[in-house]
C-alpha atoms as a PDB file:
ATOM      1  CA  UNK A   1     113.379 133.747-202.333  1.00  0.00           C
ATOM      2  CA  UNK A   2     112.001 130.348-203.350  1.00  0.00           C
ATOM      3  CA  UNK A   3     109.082 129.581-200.305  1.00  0.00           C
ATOM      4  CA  UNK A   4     107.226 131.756-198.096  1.00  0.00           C
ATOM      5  CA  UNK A   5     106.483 130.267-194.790  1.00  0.00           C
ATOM      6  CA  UNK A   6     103.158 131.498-193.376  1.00  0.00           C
ATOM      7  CA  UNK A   7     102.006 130.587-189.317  1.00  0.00           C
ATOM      8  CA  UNK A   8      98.603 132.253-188.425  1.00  0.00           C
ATOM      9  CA  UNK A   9      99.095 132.377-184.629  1.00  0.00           C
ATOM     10  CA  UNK A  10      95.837 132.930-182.309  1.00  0.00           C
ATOM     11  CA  UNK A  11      96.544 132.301-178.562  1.00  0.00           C
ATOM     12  CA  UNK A  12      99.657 129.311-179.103  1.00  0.00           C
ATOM     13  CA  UNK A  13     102.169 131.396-176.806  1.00  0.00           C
ATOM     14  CA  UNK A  14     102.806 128.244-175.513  1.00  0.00           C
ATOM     15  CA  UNK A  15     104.249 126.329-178.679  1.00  0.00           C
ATOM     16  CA  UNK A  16     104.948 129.164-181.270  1.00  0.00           C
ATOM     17  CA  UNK A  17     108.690 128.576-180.487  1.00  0.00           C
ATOM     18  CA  UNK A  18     108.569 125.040-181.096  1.00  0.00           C
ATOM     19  CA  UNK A  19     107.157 125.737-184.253  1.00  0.00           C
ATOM     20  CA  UNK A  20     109.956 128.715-185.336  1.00  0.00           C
ATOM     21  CA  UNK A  21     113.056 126.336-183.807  1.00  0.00           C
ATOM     22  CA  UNK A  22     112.189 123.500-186.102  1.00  0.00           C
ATOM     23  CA  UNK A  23     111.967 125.546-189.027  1.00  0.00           C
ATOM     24  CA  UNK A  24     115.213 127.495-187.899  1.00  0.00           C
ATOM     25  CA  UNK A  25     117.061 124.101-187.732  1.00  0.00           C
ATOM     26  CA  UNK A  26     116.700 123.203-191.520  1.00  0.00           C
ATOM     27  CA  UNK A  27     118.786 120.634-193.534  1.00  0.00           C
ATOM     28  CA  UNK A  28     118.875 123.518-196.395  1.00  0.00           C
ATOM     29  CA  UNK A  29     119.919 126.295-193.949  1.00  0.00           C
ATOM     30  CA  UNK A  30     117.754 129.590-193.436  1.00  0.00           C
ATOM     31  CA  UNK A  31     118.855 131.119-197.552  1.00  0.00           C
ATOM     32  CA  UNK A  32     115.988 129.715-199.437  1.00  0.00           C
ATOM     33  CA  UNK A  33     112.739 130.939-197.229  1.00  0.00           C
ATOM     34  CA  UNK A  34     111.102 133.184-195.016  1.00  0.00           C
ATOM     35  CA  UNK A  35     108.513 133.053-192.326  1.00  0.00           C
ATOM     36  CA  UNK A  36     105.676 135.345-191.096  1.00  0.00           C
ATOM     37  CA  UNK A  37     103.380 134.907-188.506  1.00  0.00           C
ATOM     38  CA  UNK A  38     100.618 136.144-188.615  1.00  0.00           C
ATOM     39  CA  UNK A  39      99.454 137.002-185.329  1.00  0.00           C
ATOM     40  CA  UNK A  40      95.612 136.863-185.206  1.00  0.00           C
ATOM     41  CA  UNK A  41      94.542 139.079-182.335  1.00  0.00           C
ATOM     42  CA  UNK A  42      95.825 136.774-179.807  1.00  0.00           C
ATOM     43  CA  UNK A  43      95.392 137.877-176.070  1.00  0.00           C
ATOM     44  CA  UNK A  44      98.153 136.011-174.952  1.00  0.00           C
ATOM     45  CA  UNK A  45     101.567 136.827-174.690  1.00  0.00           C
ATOM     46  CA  UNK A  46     102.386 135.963-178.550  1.00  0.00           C
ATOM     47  CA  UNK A  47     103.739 139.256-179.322  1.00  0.00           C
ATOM     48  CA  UNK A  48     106.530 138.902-176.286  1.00  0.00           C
ATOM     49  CA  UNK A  49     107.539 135.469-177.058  1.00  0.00           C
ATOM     50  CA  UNK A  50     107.941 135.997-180.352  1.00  0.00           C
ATOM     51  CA  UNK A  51     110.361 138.962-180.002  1.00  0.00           C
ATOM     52  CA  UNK A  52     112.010 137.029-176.961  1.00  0.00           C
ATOM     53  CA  UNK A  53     112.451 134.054-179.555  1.00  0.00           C
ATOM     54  CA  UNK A  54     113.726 136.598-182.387  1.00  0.00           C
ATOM     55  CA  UNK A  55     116.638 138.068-179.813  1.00  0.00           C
ATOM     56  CA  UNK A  56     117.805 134.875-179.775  1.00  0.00           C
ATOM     57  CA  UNK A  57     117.808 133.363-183.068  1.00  0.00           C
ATOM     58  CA  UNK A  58     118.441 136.253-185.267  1.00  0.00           C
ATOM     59  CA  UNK A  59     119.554 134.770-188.178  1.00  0.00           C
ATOM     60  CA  UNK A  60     117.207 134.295-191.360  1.00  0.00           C
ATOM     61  CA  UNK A  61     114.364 136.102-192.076  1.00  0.00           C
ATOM     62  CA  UNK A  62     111.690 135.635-189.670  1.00  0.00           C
ATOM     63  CA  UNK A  63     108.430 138.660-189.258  1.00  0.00           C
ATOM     64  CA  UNK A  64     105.935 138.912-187.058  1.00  0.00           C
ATOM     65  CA  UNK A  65     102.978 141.005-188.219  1.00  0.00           C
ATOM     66  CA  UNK A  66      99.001 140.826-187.355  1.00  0.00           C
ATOM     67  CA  UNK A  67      95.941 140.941-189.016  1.00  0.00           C
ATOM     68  CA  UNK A  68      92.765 142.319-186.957  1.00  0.00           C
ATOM     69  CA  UNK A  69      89.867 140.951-188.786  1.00  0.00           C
ATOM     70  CA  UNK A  70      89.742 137.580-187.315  1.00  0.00           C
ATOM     71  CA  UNK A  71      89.579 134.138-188.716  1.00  0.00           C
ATOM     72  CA  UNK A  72      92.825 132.111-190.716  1.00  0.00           C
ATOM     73  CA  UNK A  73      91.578 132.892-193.792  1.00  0.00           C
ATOM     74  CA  UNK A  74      92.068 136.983-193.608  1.00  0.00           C
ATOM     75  CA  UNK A  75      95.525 135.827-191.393  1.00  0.00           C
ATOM     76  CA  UNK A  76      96.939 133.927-194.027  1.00  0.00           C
ATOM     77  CA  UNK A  77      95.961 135.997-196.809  1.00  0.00           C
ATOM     78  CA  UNK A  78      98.002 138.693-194.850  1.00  0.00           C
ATOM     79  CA  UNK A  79     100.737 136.567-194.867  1.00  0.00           C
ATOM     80  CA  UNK A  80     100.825 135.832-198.170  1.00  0.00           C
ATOM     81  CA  UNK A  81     100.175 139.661-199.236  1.00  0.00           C
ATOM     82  CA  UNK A  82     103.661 139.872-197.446  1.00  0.00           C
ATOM     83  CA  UNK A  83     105.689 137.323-198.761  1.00  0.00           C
ATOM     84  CA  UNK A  84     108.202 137.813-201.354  1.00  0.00           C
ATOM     85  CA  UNK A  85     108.632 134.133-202.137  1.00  0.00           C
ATOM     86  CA  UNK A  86     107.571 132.023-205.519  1.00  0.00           C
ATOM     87  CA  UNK A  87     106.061 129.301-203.166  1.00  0.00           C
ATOM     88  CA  UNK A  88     103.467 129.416-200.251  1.00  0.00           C
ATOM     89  CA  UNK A  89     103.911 127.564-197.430  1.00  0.00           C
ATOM     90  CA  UNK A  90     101.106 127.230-194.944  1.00  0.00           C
ATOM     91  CA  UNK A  91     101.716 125.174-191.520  1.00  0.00           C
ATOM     92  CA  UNK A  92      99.933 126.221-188.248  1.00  0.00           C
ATOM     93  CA  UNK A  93     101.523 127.278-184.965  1.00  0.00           C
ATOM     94  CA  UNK A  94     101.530 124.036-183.099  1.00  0.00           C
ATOM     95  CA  UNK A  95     102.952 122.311-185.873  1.00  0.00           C
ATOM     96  CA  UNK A  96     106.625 120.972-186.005  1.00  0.00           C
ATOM     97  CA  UNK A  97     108.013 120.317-188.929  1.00  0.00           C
ATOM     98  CA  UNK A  98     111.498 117.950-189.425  1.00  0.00           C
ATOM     99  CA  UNK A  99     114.493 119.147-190.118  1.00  0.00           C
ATOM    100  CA  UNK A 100     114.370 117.881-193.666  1.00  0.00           C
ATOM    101  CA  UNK A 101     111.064 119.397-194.370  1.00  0.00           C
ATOM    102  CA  UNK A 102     112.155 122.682-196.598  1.00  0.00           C
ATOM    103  CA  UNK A 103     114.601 120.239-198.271  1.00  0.00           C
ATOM    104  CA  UNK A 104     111.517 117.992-199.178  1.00  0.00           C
ATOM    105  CA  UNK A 105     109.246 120.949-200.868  1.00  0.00           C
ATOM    106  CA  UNK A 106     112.282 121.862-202.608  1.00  0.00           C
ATOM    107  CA  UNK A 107     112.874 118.718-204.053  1.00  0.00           C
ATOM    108  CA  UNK A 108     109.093 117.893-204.825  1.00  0.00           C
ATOM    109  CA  UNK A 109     109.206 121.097-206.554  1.00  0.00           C
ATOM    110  CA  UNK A 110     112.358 119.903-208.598  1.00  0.00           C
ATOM    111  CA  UNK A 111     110.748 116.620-209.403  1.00  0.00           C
ATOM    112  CA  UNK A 112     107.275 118.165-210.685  1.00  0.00           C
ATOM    113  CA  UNK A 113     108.117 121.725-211.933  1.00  0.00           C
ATOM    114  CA  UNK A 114     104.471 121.495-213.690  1.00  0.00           C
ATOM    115  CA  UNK A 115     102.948 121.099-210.224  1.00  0.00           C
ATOM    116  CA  UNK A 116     101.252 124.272-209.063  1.00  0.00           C
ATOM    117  CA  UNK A 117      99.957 122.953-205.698  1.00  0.00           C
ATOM    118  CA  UNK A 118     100.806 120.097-203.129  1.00  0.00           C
ATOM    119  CA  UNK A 119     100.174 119.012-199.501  1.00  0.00           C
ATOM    120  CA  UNK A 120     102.306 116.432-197.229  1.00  0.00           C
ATOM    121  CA  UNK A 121     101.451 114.090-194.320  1.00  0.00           C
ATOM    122  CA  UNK A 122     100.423 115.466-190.732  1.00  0.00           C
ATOM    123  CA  UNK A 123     101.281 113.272-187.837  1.00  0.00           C
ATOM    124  CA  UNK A 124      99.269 114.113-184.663  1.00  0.00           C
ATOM    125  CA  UNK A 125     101.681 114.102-181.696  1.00  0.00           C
ATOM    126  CA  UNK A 126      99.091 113.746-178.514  1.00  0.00           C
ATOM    127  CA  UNK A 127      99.777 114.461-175.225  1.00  0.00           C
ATOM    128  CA  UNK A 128     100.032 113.190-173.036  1.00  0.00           C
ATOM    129  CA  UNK A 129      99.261 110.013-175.264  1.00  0.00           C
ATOM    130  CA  UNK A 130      96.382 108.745-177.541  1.00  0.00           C
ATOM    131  CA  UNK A 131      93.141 108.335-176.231  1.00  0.00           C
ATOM    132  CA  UNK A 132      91.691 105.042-176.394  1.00  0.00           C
ATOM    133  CA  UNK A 133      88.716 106.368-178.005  1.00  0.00           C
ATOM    134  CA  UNK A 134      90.533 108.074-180.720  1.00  0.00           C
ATOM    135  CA  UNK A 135      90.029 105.960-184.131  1.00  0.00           C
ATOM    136  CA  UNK A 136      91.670 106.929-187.358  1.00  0.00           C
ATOM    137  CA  UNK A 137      87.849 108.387-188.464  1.00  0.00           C
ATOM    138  CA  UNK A 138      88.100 110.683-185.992  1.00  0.00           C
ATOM    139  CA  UNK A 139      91.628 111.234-185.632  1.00  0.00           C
ATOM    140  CA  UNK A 140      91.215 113.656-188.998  1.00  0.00           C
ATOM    141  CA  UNK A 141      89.713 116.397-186.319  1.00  0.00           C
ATOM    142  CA  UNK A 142      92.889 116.550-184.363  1.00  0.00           C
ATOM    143  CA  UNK A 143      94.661 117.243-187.866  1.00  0.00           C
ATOM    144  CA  UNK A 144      95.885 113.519-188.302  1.00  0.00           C
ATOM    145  CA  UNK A 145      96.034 113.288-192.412  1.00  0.00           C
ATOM    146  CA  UNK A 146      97.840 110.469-194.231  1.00  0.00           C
ATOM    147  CA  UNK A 147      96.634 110.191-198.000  1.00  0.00           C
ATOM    148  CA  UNK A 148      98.748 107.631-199.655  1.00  0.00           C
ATOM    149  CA  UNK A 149     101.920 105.736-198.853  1.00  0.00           C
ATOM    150  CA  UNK A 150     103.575 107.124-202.004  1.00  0.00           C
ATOM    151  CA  UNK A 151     103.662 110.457-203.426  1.00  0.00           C
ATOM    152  CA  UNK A 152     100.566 110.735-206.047  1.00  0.00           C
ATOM    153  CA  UNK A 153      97.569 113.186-207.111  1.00  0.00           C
ATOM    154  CA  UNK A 154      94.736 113.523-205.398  1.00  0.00           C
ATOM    155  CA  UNK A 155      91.741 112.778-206.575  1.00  0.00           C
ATOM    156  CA  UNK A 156      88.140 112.461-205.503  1.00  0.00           C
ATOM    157  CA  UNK A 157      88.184 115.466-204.532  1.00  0.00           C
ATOM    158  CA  UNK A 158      90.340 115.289-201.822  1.00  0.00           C
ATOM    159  CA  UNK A 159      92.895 118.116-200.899  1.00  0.00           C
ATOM    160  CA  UNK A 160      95.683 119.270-198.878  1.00  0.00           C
ATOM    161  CA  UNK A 161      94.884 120.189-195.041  1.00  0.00           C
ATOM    162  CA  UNK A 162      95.368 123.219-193.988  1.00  0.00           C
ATOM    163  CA  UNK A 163      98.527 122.850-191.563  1.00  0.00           C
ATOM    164  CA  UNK A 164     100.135 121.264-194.660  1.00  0.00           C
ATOM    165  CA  UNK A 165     100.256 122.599-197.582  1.00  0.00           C
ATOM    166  CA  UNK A 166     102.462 124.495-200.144  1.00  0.00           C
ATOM    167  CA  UNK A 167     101.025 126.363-203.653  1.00  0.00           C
ATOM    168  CA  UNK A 168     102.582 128.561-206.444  1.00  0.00           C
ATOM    169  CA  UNK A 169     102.153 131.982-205.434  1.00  0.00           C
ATOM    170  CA  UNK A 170     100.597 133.245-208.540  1.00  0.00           C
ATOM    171  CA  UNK A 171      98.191 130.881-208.718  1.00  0.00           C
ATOM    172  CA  UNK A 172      97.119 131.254-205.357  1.00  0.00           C
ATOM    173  CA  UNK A 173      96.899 134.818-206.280  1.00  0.00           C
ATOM    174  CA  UNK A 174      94.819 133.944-210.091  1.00  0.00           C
ATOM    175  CA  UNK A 175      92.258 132.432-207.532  1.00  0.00           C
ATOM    176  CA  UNK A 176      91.861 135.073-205.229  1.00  0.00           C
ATOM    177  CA  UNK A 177      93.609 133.353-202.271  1.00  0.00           C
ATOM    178  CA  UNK A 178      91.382 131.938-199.159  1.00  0.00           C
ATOM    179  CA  UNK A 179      87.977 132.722-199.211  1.00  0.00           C
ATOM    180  CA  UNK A 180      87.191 134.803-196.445  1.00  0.00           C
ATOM    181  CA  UNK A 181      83.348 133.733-196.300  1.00  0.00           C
ATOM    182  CA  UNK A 182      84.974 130.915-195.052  1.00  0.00           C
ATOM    183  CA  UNK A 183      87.102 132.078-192.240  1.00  0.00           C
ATOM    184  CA  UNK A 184      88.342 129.357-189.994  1.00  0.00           C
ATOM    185  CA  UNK A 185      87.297 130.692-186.182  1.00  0.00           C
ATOM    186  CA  UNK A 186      85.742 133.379-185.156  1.00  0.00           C
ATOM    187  CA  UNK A 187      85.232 133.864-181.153  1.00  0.00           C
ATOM    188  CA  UNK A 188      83.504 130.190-180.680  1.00  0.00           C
ATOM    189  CA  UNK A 189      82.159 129.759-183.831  1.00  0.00           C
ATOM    190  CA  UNK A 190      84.016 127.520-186.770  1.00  0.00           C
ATOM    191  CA  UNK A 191      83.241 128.058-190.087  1.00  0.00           C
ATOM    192  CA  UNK A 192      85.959 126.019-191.927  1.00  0.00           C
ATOM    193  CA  UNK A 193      86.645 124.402-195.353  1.00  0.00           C
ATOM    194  CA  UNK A 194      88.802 127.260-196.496  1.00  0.00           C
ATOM    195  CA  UNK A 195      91.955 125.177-197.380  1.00  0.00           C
ATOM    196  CA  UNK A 196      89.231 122.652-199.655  1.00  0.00           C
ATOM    197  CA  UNK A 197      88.204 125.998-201.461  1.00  0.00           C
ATOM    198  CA  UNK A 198      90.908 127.294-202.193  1.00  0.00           C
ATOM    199  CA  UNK A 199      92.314 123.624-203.811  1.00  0.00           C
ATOM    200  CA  UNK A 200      89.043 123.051-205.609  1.00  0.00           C
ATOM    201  CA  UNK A 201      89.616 126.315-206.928  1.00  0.00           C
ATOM    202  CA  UNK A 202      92.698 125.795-208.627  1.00  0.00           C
ATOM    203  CA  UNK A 203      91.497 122.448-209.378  1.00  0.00           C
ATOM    204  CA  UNK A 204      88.427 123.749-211.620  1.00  0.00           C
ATOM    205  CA  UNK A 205      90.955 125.810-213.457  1.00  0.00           C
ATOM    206  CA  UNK A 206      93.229 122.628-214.569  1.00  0.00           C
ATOM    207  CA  UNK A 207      95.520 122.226-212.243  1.00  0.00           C
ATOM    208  CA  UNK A 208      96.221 118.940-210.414  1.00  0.00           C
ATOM    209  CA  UNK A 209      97.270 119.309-206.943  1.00  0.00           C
ATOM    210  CA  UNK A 210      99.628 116.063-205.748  1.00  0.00           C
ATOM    211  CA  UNK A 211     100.302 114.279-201.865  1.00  0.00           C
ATOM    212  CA  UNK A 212     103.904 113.946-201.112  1.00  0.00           C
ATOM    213  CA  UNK A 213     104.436 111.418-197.904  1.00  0.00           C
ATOM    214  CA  UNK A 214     107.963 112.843-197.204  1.00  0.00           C
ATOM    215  CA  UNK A 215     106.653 116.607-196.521  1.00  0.00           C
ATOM    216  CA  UNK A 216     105.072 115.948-192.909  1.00  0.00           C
ATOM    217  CA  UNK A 217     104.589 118.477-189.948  1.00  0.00           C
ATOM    218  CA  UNK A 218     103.979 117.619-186.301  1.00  0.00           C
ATOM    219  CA  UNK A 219     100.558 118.703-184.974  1.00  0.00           C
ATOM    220  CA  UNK A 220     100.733 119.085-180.977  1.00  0.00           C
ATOM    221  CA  UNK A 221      97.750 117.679-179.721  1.00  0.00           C
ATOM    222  CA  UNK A 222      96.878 118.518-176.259  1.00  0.00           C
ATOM    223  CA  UNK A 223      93.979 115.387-174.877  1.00  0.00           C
ATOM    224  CA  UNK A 224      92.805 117.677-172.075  1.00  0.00           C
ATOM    225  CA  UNK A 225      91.206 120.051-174.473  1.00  0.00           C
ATOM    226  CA  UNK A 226      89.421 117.352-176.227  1.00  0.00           C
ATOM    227  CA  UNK A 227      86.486 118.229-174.610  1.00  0.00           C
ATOM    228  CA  UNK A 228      82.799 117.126-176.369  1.00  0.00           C
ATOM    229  CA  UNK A 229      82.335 121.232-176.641  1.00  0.00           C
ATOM    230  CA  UNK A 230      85.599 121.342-178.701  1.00  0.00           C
ATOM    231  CA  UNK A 231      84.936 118.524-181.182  1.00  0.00           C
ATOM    232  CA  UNK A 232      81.407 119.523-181.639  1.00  0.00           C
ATOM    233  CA  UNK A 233      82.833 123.009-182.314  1.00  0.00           C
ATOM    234  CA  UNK A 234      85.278 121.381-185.019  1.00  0.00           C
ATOM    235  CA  UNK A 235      83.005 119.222-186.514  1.00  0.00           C
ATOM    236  CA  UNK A 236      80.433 121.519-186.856  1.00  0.00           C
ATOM    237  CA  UNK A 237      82.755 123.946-188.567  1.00  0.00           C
ATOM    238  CA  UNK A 238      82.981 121.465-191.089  1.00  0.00           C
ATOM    239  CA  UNK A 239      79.414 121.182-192.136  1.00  0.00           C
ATOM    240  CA  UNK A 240      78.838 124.969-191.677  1.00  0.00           C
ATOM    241  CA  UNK A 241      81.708 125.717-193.640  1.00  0.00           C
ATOM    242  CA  UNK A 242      80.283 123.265-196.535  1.00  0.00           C
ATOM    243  CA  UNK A 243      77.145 124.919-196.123  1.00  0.00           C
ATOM    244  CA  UNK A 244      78.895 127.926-197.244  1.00  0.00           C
ATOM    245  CA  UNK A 245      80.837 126.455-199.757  1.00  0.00           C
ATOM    246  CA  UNK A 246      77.975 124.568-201.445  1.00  0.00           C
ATOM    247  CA  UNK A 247      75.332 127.366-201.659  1.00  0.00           C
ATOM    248  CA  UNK A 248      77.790 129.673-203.137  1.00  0.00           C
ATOM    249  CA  UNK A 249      77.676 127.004-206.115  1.00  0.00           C
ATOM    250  CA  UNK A 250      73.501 125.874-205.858  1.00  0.00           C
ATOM    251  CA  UNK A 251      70.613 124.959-203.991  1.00  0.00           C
ATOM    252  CA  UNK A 252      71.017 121.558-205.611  1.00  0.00           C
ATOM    253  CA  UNK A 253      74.977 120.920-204.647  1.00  0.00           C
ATOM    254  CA  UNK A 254      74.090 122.305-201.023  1.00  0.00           C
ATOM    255  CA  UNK A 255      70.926 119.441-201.125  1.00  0.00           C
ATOM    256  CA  UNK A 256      73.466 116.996-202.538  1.00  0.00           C
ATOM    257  CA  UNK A 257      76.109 117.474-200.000  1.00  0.00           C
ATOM    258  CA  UNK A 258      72.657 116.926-197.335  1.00  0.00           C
ATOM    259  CA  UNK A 259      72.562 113.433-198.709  1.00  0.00           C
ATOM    260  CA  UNK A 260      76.379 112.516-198.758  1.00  0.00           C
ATOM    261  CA  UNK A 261      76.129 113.751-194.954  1.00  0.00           C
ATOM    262  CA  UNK A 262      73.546 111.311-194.365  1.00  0.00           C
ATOM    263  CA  UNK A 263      74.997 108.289-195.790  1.00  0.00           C
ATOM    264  CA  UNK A 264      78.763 109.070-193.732  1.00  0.00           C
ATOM    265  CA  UNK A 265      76.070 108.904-190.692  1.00  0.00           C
ATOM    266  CA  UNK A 266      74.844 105.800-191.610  1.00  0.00           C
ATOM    267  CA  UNK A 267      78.403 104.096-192.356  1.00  0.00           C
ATOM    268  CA  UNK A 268      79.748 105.974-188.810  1.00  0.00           C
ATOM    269  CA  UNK A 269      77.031 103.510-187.014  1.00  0.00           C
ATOM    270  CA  UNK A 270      78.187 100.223-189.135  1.00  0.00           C
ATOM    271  CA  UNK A 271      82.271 101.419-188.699  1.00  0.00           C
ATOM    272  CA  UNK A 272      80.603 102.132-184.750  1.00  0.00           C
ATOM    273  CA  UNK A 273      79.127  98.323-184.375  1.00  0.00           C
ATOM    274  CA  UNK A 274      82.735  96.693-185.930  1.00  0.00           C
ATOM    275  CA  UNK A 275      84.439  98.603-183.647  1.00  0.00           C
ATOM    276  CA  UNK A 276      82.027  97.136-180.732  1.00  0.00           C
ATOM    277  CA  UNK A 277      82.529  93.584-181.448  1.00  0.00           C
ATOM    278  CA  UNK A 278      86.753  94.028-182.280  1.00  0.00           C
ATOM    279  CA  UNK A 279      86.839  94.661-178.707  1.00  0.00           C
ATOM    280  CA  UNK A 280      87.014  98.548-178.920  1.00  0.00           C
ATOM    281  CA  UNK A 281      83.810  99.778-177.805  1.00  0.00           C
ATOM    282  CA  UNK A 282      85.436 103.273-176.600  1.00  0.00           C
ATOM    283  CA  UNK A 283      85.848 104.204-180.146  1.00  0.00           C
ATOM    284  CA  UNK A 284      81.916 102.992-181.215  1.00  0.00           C
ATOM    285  CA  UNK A 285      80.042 106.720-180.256  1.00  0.00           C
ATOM    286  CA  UNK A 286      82.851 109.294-181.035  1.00  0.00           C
ATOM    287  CA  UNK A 287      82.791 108.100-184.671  1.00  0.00           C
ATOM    288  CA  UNK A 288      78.770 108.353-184.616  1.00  0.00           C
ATOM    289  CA  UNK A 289      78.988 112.557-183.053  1.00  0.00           C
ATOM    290  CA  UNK A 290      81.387 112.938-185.422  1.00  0.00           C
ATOM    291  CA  UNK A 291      79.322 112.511-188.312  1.00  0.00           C
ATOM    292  CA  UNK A 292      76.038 113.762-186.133  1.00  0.00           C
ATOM    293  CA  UNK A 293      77.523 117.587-185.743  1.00  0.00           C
ATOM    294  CA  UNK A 294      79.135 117.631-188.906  1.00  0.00           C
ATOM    295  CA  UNK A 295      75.440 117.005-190.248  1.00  0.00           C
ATOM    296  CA  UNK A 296      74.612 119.864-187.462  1.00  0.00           C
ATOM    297  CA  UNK A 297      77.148 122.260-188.284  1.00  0.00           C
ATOM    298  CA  UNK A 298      75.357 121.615-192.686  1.00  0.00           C
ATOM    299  CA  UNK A 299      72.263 122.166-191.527  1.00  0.00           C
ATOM    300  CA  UNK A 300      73.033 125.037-189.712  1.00  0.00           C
ATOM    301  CA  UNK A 301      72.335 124.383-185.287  1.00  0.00           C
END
């Protein structure tokens, strides 16, 4: 088994099956992977669709299996606890990935067989369409991520995100796998980051992780739920979860971090005013609460 496919599933009865046909309708076939998902104590009807789903595609191998403490981070370690494969594969649950995507890890992984650690493109697919306040600033909330045109290493500390991205199972295990201090969401609280960590982490150890263009996922955006209580609960969980992440390093690199906050805020109001006079003024005050509760969520309201 060459990659382990891992879906932490909480409450996305609705598009679980979109996510399991694409990956069931592969260029390479169904031989050289697996998927779990990892159901995350969803109250929906996960558990029935999934089986429903399995009945009628039972080729391949495809497991469902839960994990009761809650948050992605203790889901996806579950998952990859399970998985018998060389490679981890991490895409969420309303993700749809191309037919060619296992072909395009495989072939990434035949073109860098030193890399230990990569992450593709994620293409937000709204709907019912793009909001007109919606800028690309913003857009990296809804999952939208688009490094570089051309495959390359990531630098700057910049990372993989975490509904796309594939690392060498033994490394991920050398690491100690997702940080659960860092959980992802828990009830209506965010505390995220925990895809950065883990990167970072194999990062400080030598590795170079590397952005391939041609590994992308579709991330099902749904506008209605775009509601100020949702972003603020996103962005938020950004800060908070770099809260975490800093003061398990220092008092000074949490302090830093205060300061790099700051200045995004003050570049979100100058990015806010060009919008204003290029005739977009929708898009001026999102950008500006972005970077407001992600300073929130650091500070800790």
């Amino acid at each position: 088994m060459i990659i382990s496919v891992i879906i932490c599933s909480y409450n996305r009865a609705s598009y679980i099956s979109d996510a399991l046909d694409s990956l069931y309708h592969q260029t390479t076939g169904l031989g050289p992977f697996e998927v779990f998902v990892v159901d995350n104590n969803s109250t929906d009807n996960t558990a029935q669709v999934f089986e429903q789903w399995r009945l009628q595609h039972p080729l391949g191998q495809f497991t469902y299996t839960t994990e009761k403490m809650q948050g992605a981070s203790y889901a996806r370690n579950t998952g990859a606890n399970l998985s018998k494969g060389e490679w981890l594969c991490f895409i969420d649950d309303d993700a749809i990935a191309p037919p060619n995507f296992i072909e395009n890890i495989l072939l990434h992984i035949q073109n860098k067989p030193f890399a230990v650690g990569f992450g593709g493109r994620i293409i937000p697919k709204y709907i019912p369409s793009q909001p007109k306040w919606m800028s690309y600033y913003v857009s990296s909330l809804v999952g939208n991520f688009d490094y570089a045109p051309i495959a390359c290493a990531f630098k700057n500390e910049k990372y993989p995100l975490e509904s796309n991205m594939i690392v060498y199972k033994n490394v991920f295990d050398q690491v100690g796998g997702f940080n659960t201090a860092l959980p992802g969401v828990v009830g209506t609280l965010r505390i995220g980051g925990e895809g950065k960590e883990l990167f970072l982490k194999i990062m400080k150890i030598g590795h170079t992780i590397y952005y391939d263009p041609s590994i992308i996922v579709h991330h099902v955006v749904e506008v209605k739920k775009l509601t100020p209580e949702y972003l603020y609960r996103v962005a938020s969980g950004i800060g908070r979860g770099e809260k975490t992440r800093t003061l398990q390093i220092s008092q000074i690199a949490y302090f830093k971090k205060i300061i790099e906050y700051l200045l995004k805020l003050g570049a979100a109001i100058l990015l806010g005013i060009q919008y204003t006079l290029q005739g977009t003024p929708a898009k001026f005050w999102p950008i500006i609460q972005f970077r407001i509760d992600t300073l929130k969520g650091l500070l800790g309201k």
